[in-house]
Protein backbone atom coordinates (compact mmCIF):
# COMPACT_ATOMS: atom_id res chain seq x y z
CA UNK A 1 81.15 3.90 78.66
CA UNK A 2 79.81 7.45 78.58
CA UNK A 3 81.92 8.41 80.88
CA UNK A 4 84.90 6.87 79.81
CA UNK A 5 84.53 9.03 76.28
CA UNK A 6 84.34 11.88 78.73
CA UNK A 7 87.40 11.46 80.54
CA UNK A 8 89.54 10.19 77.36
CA UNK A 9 87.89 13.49 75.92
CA UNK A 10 89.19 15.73 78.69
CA UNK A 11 92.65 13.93 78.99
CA UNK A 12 92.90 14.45 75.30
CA UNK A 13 91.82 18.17 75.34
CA UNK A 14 93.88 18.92 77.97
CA UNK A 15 97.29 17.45 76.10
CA UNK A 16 96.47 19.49 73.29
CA UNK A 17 96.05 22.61 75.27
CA UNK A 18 99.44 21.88 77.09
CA UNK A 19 101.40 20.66 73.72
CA UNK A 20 100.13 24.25 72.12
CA UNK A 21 100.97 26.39 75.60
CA UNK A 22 104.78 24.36 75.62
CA UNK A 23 104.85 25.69 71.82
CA UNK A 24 104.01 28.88 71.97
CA UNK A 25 106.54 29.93 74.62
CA UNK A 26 110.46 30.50 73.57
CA UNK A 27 113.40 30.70 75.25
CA UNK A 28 116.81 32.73 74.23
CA UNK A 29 119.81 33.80 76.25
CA UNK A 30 122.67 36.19 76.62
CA UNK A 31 126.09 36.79 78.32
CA UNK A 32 125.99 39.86 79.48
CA UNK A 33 129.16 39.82 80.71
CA UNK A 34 130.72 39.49 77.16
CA UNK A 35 128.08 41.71 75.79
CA UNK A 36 129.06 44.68 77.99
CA UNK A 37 132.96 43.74 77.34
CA UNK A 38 131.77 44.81 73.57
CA UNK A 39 129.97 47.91 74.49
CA UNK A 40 132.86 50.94 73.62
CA UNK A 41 131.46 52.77 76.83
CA UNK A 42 132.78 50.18 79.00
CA UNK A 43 135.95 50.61 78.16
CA UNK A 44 135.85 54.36 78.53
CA UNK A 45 133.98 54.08 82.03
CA UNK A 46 137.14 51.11 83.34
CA UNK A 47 139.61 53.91 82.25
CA UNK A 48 137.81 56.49 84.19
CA UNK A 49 137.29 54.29 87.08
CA UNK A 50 140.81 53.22 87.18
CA UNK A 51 142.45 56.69 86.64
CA UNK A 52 139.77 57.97 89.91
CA UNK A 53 141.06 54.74 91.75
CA UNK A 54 144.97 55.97 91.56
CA UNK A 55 144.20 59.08 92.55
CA UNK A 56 142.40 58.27 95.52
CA UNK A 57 145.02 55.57 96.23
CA UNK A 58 147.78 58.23 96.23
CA UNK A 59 146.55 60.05 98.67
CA UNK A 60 146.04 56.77 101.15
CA UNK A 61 149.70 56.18 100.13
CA UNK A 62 151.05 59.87 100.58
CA UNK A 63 149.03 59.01 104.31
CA UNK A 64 150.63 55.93 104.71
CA UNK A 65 154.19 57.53 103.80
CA UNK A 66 153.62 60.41 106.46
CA UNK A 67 152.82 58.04 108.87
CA UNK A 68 155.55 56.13 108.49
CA UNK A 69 157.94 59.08 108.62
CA UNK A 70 156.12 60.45 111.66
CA UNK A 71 156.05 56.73 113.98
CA UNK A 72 160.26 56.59 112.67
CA UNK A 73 161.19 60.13 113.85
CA UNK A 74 159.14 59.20 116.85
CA UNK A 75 160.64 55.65 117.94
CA UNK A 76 164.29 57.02 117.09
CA UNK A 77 163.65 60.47 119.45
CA UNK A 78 161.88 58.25 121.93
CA UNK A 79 164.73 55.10 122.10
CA UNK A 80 167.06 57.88 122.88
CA UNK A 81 165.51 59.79 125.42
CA UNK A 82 165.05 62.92 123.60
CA UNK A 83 161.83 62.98 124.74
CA UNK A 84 159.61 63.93 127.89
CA UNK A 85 157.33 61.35 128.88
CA UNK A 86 153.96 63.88 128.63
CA UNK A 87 155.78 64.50 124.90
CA UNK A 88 156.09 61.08 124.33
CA UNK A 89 152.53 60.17 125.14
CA UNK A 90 151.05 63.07 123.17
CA UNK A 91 152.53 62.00 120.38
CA UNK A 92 151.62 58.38 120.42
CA UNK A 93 148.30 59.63 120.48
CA UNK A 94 148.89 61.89 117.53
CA UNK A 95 150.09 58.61 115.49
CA UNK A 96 146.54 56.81 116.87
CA UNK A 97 144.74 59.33 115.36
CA UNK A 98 147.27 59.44 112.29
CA UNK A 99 146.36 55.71 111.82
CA UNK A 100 142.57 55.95 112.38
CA UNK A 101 142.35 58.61 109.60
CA UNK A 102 144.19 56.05 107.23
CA UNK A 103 141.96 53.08 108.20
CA UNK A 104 139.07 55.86 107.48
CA UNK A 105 140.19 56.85 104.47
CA UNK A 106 140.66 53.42 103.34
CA UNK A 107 136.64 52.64 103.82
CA UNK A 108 135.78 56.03 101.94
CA UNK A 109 137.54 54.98 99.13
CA UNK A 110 136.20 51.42 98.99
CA UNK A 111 132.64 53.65 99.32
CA UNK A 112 133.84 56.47 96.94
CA UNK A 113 134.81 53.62 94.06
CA UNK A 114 131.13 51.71 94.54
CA UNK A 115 129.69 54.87 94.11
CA UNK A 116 131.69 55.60 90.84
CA UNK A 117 130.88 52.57 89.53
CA UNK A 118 127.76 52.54 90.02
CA UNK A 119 127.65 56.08 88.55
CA UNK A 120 130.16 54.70 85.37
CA UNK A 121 127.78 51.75 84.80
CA UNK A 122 124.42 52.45 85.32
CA UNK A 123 123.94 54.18 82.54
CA UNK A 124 125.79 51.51 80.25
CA UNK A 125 123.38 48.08 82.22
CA UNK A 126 120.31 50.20 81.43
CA UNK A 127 121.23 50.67 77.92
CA UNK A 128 121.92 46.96 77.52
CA UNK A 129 119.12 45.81 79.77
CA UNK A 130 116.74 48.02 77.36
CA UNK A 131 118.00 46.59 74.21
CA UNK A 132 117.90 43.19 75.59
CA UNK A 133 114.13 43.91 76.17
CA UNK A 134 113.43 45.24 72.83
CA UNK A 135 115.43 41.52 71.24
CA UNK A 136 112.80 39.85 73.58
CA UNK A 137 109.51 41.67 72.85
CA UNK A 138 110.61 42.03 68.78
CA UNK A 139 111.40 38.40 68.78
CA UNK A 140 108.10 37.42 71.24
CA UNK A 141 110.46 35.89 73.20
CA UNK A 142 108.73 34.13 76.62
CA UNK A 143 112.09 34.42 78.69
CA UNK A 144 115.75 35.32 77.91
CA UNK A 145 118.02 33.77 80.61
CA UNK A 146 121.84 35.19 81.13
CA UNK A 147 124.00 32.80 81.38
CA UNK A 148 127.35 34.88 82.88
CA UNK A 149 126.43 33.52 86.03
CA UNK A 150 127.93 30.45 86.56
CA UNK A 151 125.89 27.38 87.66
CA UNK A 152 122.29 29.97 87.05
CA UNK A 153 121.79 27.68 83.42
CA UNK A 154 123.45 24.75 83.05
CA UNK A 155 122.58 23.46 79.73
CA UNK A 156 121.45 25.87 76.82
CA UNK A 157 121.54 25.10 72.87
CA UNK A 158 123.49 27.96 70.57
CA UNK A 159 120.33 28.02 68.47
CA UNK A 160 119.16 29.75 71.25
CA UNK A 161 121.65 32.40 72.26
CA UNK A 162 120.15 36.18 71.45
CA UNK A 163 123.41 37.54 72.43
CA UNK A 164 124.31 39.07 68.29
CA UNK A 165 120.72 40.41 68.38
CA UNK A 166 121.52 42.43 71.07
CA UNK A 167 125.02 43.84 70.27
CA UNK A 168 122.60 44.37 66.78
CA UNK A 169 120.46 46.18 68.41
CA UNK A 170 123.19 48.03 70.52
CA UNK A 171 124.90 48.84 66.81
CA UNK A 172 127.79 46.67 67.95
């Protein structure tokens, strides 16, 4: 019987310690996707990026054009025999090199963009990361979940969403 007591005394200390640990912890989210559409510096940092993104594209397509005149002067000199077969050959090798430096240039921009981006954004995911934080820690918030990635959360309650404390906090 004694230990019976015991073990009902355990079982019964133990689902009080759980029922106060599931209490004390609380849950919010965000979309930080729609948060950051809010911040004014993203819009300033798309403009910049887009504006740097045309002008790196016009040079690929001022490439591209110059190519393109080059291969047609050659093809029209070569079809009618204007031009000596050491000619010919030196300048199909200037058009492969014409056309590497365009394929080139094409992965330095896709690496010059990331790197603007990164350097347009950074500053603007720290800022909302950090006030983010501060919602949590002011609001002794356990975990706060962001649900802009589909399938990450698949069922949250509005009670729950953080996301106005944080454009608060961002003075949004």
């Amino acid at each position: 019987m004694k230990k019976v007591l015991k073990i009902s005394s355990l079982a019964l200390l133990l689902c009080g310690f759980l029922a106060t640990t599931a209490h004390a912890q609380k849950f919010g989210y965000v979309n930080s996707a729609l948060i950051l559409i809010k911040v004014p510096e993203t819009k300033k940092a798309d403009e910049t990026l887009k504006a740097y993104q045309d002008e790196l594209v016009k040079k690929g397509e001022e490439m591209a054009a110059t190519f393109q005149k080059d291969y047609v002067a050659f093809a029209e000199a070569y079809q009618k025999g204007d031009m000596a077969p050491i000619e010919a050959q030196k300048k199909q090798e200037a058009l492969q090199k014409q056309q590497e430096a365009i394929q080139a240039y094409e992965q330095e921009v896709r690496t010059k963009l990331e790197t603007k981006r990164q350097e347009l954004f950074e500053p603007i995911l720290n800022k909302v990361e950090k006030a983010i934080q501060e919602v949590g820690k002011e609001g002794s918030y356990t975990f706060i979940f962001d649900t802009s990635v589909p399938n990450t959360i698949l069922f949250v309650e509005e009670k729950d969403d953080v996301s106005s404390l944080v454009l608060s906090k961002l003075g949004i």
